[in-house]
Protein backbone atom coordinates (compact mmCIF):
# COMPACT_ATOMS: atom_id res chain seq x y z
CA UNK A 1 -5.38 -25.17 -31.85
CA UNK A 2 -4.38 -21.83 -32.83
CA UNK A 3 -0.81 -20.66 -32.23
CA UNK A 4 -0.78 -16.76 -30.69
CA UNK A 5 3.23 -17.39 -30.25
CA UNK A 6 5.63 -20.03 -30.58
CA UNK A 7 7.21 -20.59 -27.10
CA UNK A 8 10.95 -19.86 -26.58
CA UNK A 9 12.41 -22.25 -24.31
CA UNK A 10 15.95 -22.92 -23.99
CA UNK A 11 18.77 -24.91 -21.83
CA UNK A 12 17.90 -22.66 -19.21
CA UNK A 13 14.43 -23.46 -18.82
CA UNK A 14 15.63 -27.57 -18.96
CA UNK A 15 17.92 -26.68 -16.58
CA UNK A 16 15.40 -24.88 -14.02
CA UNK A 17 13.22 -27.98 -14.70
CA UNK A 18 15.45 -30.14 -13.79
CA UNK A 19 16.27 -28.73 -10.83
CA UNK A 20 12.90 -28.70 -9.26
CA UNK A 21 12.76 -32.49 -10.29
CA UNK A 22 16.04 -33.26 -8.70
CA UNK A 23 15.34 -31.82 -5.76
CA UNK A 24 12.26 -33.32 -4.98
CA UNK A 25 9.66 -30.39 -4.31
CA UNK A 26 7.19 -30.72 -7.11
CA UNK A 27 4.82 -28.31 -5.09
CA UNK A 28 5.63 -25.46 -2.91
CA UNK A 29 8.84 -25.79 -1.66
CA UNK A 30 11.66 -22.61 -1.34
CA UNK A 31 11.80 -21.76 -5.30
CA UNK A 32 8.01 -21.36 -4.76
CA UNK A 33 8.38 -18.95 -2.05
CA UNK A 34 10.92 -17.45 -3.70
CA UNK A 35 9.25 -16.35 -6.51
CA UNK A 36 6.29 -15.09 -3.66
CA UNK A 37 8.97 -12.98 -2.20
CA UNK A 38 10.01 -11.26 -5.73
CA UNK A 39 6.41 -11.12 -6.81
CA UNK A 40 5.76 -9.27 -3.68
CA UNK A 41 8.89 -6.91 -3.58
CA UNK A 42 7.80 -6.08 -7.88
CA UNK A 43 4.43 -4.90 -6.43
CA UNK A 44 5.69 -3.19 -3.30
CA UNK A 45 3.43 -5.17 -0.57
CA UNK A 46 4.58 -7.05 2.37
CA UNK A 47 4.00 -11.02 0.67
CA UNK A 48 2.20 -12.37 -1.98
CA UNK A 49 0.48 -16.55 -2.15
CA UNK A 50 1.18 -18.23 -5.22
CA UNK A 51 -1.81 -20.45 -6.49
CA UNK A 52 -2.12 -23.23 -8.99
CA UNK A 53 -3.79 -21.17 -11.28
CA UNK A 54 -5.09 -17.92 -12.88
CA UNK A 55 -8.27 -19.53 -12.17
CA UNK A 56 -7.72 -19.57 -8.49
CA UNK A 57 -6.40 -16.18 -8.78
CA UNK A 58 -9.50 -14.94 -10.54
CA UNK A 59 -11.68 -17.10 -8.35
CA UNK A 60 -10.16 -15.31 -5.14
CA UNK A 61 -10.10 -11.80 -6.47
CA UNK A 62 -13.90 -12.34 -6.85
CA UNK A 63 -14.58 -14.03 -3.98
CA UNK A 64 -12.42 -11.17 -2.17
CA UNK A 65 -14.75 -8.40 -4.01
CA UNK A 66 -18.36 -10.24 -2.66
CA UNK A 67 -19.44 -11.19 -5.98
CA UNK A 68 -21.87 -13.97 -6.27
CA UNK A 69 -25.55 -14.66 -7.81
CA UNK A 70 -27.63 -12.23 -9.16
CA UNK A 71 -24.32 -9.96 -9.76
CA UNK A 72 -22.92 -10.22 -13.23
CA UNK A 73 -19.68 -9.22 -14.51
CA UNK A 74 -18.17 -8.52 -18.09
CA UNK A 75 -15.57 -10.53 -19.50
CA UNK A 76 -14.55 -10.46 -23.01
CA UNK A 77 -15.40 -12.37 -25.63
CA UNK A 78 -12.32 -13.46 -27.12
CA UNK A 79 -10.20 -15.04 -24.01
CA UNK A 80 -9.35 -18.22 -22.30
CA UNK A 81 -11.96 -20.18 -20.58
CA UNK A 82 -10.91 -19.47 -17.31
CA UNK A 83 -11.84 -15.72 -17.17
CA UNK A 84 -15.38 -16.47 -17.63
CA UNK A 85 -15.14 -20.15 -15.44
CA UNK A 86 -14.18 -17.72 -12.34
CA UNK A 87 -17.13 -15.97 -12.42
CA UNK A 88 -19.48 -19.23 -12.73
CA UNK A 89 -17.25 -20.13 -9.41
CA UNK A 90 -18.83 -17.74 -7.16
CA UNK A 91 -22.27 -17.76 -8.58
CA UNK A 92 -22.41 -14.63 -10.77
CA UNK A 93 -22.99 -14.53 -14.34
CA UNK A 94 -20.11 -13.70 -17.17
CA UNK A 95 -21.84 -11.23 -19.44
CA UNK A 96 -19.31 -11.43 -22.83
CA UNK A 97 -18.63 -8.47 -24.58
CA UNK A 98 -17.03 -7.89 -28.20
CA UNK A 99 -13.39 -7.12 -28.85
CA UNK A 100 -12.45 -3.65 -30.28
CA UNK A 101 -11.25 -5.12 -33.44
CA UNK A 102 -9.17 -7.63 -35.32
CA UNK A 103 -6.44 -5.50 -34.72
CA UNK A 104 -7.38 -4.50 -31.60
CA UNK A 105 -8.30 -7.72 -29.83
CA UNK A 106 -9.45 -5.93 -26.37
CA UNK A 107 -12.84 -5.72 -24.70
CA UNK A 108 -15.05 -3.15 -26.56
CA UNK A 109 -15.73 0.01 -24.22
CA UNK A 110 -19.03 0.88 -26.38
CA UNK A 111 -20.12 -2.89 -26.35
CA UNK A 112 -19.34 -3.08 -22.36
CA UNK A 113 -21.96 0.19 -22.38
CA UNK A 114 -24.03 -1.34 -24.02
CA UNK A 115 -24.06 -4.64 -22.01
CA UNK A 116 -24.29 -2.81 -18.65
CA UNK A 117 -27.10 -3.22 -16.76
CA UNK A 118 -28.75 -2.63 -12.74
CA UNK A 119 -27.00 -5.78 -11.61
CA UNK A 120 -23.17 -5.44 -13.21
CA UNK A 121 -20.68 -5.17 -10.61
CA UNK A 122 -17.24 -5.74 -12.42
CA UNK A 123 -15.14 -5.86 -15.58
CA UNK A 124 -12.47 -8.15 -15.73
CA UNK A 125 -9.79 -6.56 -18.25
CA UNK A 126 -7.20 -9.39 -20.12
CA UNK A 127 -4.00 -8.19 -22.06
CA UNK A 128 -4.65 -10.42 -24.84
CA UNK A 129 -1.79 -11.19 -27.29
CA UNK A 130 0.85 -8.29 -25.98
CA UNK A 131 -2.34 -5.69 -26.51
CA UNK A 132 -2.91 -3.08 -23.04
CA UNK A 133 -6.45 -1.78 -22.62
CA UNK A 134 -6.15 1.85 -21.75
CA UNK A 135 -7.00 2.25 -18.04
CA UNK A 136 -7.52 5.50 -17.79
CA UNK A 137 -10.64 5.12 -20.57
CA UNK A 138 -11.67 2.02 -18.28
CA UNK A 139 -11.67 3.70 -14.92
CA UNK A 140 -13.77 6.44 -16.41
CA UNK A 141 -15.77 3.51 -17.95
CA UNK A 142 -15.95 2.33 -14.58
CA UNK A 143 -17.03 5.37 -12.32
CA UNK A 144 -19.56 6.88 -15.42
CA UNK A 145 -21.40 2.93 -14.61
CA UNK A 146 -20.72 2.05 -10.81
CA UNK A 147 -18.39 -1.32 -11.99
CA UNK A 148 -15.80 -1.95 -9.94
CA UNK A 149 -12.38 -2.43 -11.19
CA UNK A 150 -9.67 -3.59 -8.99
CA UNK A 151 -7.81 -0.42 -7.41
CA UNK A 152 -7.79 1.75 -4.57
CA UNK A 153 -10.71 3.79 -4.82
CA UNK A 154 -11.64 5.41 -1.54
CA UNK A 155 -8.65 7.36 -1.00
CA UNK A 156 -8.54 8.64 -5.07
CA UNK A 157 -12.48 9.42 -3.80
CA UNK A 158 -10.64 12.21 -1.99
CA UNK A 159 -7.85 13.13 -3.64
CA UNK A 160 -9.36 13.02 -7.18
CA UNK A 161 -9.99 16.97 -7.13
CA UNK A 162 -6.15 17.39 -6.39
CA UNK A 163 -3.79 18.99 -9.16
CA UNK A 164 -0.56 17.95 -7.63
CA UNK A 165 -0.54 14.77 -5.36
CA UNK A 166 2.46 13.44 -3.03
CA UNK A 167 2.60 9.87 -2.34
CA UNK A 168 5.07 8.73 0.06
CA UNK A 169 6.70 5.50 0.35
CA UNK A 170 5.22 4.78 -3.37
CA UNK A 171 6.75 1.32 -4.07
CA UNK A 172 6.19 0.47 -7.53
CA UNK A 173 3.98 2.70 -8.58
CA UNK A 174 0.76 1.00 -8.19
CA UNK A 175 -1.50 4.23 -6.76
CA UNK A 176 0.67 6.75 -8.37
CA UNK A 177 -0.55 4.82 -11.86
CA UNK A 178 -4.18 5.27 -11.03
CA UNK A 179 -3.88 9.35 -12.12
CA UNK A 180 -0.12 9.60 -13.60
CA UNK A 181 -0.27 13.31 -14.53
CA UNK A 182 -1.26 14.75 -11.42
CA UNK A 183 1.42 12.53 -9.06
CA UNK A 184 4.84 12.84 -7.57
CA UNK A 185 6.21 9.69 -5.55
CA UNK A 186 8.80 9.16 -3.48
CA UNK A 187 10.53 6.10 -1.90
CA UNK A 188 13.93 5.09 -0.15
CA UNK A 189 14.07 2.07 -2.35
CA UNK A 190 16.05 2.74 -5.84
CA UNK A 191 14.72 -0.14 -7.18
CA UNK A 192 11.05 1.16 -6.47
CA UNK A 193 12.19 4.19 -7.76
CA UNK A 194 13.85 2.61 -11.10
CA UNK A 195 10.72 0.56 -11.84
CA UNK A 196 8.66 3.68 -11.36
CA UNK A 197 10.55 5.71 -13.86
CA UNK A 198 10.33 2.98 -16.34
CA UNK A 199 6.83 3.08 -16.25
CA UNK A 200 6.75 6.21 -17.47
CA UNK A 201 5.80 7.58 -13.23
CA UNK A 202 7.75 10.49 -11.15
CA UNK A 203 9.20 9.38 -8.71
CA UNK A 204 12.38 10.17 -7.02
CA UNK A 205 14.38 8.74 -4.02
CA UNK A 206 14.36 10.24 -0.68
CA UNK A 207 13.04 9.94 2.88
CA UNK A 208 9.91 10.29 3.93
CA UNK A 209 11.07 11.49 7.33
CA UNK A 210 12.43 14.35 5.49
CA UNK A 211 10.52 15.22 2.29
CA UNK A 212 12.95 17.18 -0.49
CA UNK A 213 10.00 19.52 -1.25
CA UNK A 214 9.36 23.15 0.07
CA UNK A 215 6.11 23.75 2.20
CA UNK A 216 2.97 23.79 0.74
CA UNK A 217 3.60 22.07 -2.53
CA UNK A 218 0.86 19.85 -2.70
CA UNK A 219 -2.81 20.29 -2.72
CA UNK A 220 -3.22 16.42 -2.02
CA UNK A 221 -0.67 13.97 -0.23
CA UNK A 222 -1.12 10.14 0.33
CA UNK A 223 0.71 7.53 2.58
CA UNK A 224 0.14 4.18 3.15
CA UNK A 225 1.19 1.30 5.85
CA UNK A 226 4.31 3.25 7.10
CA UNK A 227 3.67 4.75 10.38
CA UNK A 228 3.84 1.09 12.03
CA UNK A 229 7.70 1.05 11.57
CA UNK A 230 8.16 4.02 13.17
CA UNK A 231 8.64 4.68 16.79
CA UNK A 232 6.41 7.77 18.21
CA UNK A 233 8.73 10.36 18.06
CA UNK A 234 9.68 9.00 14.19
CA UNK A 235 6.33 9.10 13.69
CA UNK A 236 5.20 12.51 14.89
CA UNK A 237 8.17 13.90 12.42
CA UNK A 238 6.74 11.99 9.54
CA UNK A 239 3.19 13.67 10.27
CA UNK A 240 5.13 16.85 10.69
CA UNK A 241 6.66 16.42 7.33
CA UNK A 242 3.37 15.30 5.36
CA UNK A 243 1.05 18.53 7.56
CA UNK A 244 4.56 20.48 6.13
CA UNK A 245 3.91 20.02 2.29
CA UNK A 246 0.58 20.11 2.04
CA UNK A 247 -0.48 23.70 1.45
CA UNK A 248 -3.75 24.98 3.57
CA UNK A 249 -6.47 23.79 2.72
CA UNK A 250 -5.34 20.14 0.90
CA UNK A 251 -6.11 16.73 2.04
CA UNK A 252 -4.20 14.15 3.18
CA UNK A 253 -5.13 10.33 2.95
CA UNK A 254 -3.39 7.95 5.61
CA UNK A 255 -3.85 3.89 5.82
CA UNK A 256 -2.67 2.24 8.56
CA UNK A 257 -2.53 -1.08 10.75
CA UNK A 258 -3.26 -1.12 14.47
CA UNK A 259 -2.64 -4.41 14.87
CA UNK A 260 0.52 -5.53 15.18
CA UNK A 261 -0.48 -9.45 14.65
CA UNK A 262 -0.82 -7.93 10.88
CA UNK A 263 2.44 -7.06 10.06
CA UNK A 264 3.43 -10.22 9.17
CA UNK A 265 7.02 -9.65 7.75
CA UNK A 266 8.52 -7.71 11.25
CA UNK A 267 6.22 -7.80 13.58
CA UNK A 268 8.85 -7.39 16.03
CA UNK A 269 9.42 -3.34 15.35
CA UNK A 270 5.76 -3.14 14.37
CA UNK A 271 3.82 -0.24 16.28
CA UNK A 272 -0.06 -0.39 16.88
CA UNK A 273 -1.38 3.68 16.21
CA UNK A 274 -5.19 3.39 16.65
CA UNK A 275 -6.90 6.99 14.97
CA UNK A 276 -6.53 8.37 18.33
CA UNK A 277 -2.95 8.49 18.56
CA UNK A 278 -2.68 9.63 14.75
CA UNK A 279 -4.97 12.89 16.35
CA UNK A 280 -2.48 13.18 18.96
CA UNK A 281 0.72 12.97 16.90
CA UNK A 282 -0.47 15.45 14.35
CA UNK A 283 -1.95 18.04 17.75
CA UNK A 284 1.84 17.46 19.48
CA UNK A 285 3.25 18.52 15.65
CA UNK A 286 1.56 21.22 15.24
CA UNK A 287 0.99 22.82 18.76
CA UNK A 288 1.63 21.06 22.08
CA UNK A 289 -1.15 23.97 23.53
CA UNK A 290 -4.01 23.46 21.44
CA UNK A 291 -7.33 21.52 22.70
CA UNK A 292 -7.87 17.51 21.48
CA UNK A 293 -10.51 16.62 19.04
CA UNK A 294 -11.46 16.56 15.71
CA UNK A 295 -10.84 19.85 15.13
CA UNK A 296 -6.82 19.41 15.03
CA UNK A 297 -4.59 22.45 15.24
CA UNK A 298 -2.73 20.86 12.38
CA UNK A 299 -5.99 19.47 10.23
CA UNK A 300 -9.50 18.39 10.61
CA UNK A 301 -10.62 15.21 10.15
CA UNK A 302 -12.83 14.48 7.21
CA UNK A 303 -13.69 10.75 6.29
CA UNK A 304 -12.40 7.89 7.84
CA UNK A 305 -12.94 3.97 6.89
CA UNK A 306 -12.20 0.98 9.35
CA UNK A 307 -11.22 -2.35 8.03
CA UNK A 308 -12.60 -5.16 9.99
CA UNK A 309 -11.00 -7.94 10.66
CA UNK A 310 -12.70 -11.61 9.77
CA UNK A 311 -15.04 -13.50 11.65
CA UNK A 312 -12.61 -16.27 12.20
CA UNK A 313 -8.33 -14.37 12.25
CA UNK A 314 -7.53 -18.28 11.00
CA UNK A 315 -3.59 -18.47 11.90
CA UNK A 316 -1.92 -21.42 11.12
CA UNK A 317 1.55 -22.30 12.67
CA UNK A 318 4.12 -24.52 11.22
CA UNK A 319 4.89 -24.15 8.33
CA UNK A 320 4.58 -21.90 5.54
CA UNK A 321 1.89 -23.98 3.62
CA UNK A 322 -0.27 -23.79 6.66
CA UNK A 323 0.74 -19.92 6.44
CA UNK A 324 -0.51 -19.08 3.41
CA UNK A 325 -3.63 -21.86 3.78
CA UNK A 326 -4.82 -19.06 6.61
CA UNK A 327 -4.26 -16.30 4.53
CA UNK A 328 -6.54 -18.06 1.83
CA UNK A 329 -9.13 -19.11 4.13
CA UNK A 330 -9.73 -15.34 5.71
CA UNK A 331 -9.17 -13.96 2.06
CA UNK A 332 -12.67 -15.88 1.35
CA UNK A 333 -14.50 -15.00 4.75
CA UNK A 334 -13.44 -11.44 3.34
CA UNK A 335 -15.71 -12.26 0.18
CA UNK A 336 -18.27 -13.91 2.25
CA UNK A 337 -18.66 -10.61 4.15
CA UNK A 338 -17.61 -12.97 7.64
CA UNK A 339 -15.56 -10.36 9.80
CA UNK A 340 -16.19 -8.81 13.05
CA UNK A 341 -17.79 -5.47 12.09
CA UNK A 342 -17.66 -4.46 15.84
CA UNK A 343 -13.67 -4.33 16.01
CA UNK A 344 -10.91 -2.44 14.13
CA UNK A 345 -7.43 -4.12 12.28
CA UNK A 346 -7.13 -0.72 10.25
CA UNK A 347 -8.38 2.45 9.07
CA UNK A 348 -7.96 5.02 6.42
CA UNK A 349 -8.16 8.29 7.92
CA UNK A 350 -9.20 11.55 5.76
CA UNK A 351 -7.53 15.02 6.79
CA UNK A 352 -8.02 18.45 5.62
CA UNK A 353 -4.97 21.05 6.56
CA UNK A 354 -6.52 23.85 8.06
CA UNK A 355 -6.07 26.93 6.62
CA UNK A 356 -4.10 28.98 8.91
CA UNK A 357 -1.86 26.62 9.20
């Protein structure tokens, strides 16, 4: 076996141990879901299901991206077992590729070119030993070959031409990472905001119902799953506020839930806003007078993407394990392609501020 680090365990790690043991939860149980509650609020999403493995992990993330044979994906050479067993899982076919270096044990960027071919569909990245691949040489990697790599492409699709984005309710940072130099975020949350900074991101703490930036800043503004905790006239402000600060001309991105079934934390104060009332919210905030349509006093639509929901909305009630069994079982009709193409569960919605506005 060869050593990469000697583990540091201590009295608290006996004493965690024992603790699980004692109580009797060897599986799930609350420390589990604890942990699935900070591992959710780190990454700023509504919950997160712990598995047994990376493996599974892997396996899903796969599964989730419609991977299977005939598709092949690069792994690197010099990792555990697992990255390349994941792939075997759904049918598709690891392709290795040489690290960088001795020093540098990382995937190669000019061995992945050269190992790309008509049927490669994804990279799978590993931090090996402490060492960070540099993602912004990856996602150019990435879009130069057509592999996917797991982030949120279709609304950077958009905004990519932007100099100077806005992204509201940013979290953690995820999105604002994906082009660092050319983002501002901005969250209620000052632990969001904290982690951001510490990452090296801008991002700065205020409300999103009134945005501490003069009109017309940005050429580019994003916002994602807020509008469903907002009542309409909340809402209509927040549109007000994000048609404010983007200058004439500059695109705004907006993902959002219209079913309520979906918000699974508070799904009590949870609002369904199908596109149609998003078109009438952002018509009654910029002129109560002006004609309904696409063509928007406030902006014109541009793009929009529906997310279906899956064949079979499995929902299991009573208890958490059956919970996050559902969430499992749709995640892989997701991969499968299994979901009802004919109805809606969300939608990202392209605008374009008109110019005289």
């Amino acid at each position: 076996m060869l050593l990469v680090a000697k583990p540091i365990l201590g009295e608290e790690e006996k004493a965690a141990l024992a603790a699980v043991v004692e109580d009797g939860w060897i599986t799930m149980g609350e420390r589990v879901r604890a942990f699935e509650r900070a591992f959710a609020g780190a990454h700023g999403v509504r919950d997160a299901v712990a598995v047994s493995s990376c493996t599974a992990g892997l396996h899903l993330v796969l599964a989730a991206l419609g991977l299977g044979p005939g598709d092949e994906v690069l792994v690197p050479a010099m990792t555990f077992v697992a990255t390349a067993a994941s792939v075997l899982h759904v049918g598709a076919t690891p392709v290795f590729v040489d690290i960088e270096r001795l020093d540098l044990p990382l995937m190669s960027l000019s061995d992945a070119a050269a190992k790309c071919t008509g049927r490669t569909r994804a990279a799978i990245l590993v931090h090996y030993a402490g060492y960070l691949p540099d993602r912004e040489r990856w996602r150019a990697f990435a879009q130069a070959h057509g592999v996917t790599l797991i982030e949120e492409r279709f609304a950077w699709r958009h905004l990519s031409s932007c100099r100077h984005v806005l992204d509201v309710a940013c979290g953690i940072g995820d999105f604002m990472s994906m082009r660092p130099q050319q983002t501002i975020g901005i969250d209620l949350n000052p632990c969001n905001v904290e982690f951001c900074q510490e990452r090296g991101l801008d991002a700065r703490v205020g409300d999103a119902l009134d945005l501490p930036f003069d009109a017309n800043s940005f050429d580019g503004v994003h916002s994602a799953q807020v509008m469903f905790a907002l009542d309409p006239g909340r809402a209509t402000r927040y549109l007000s506020e994000l048609l404010r600060v983007t200058r004439p001309g500059g695109t705004i991105v907006i993902s959002n839930l219209c079913d309520v079934h979906d918000v699974f934390q508070y799904p009590e104060v949870a609002r369904p806003y199908p596109p149609e009332a998003l078109f009438r919210m952002i018509h009654a905030a910029s002129s109560p007078n002006a004609e309904l349509g696409t063509r928007l006093t406030g902006a014109s639509l541009k793009a929009v993407r529906f997310r279906r929901p899956p064949l079979i909305n499995i929902r299991l009630a009573g208890s958490e394990r059956a919970w996050h069994l559902s969430t499992v079982l749709n995640a892989l009709q997701y991969g499968c392609g299994l979901r009802k193409f004919w109805r809606m569960q969300g939608y990202t919605v392209v605008l374009t501020k008109n110019p005289n506005s």
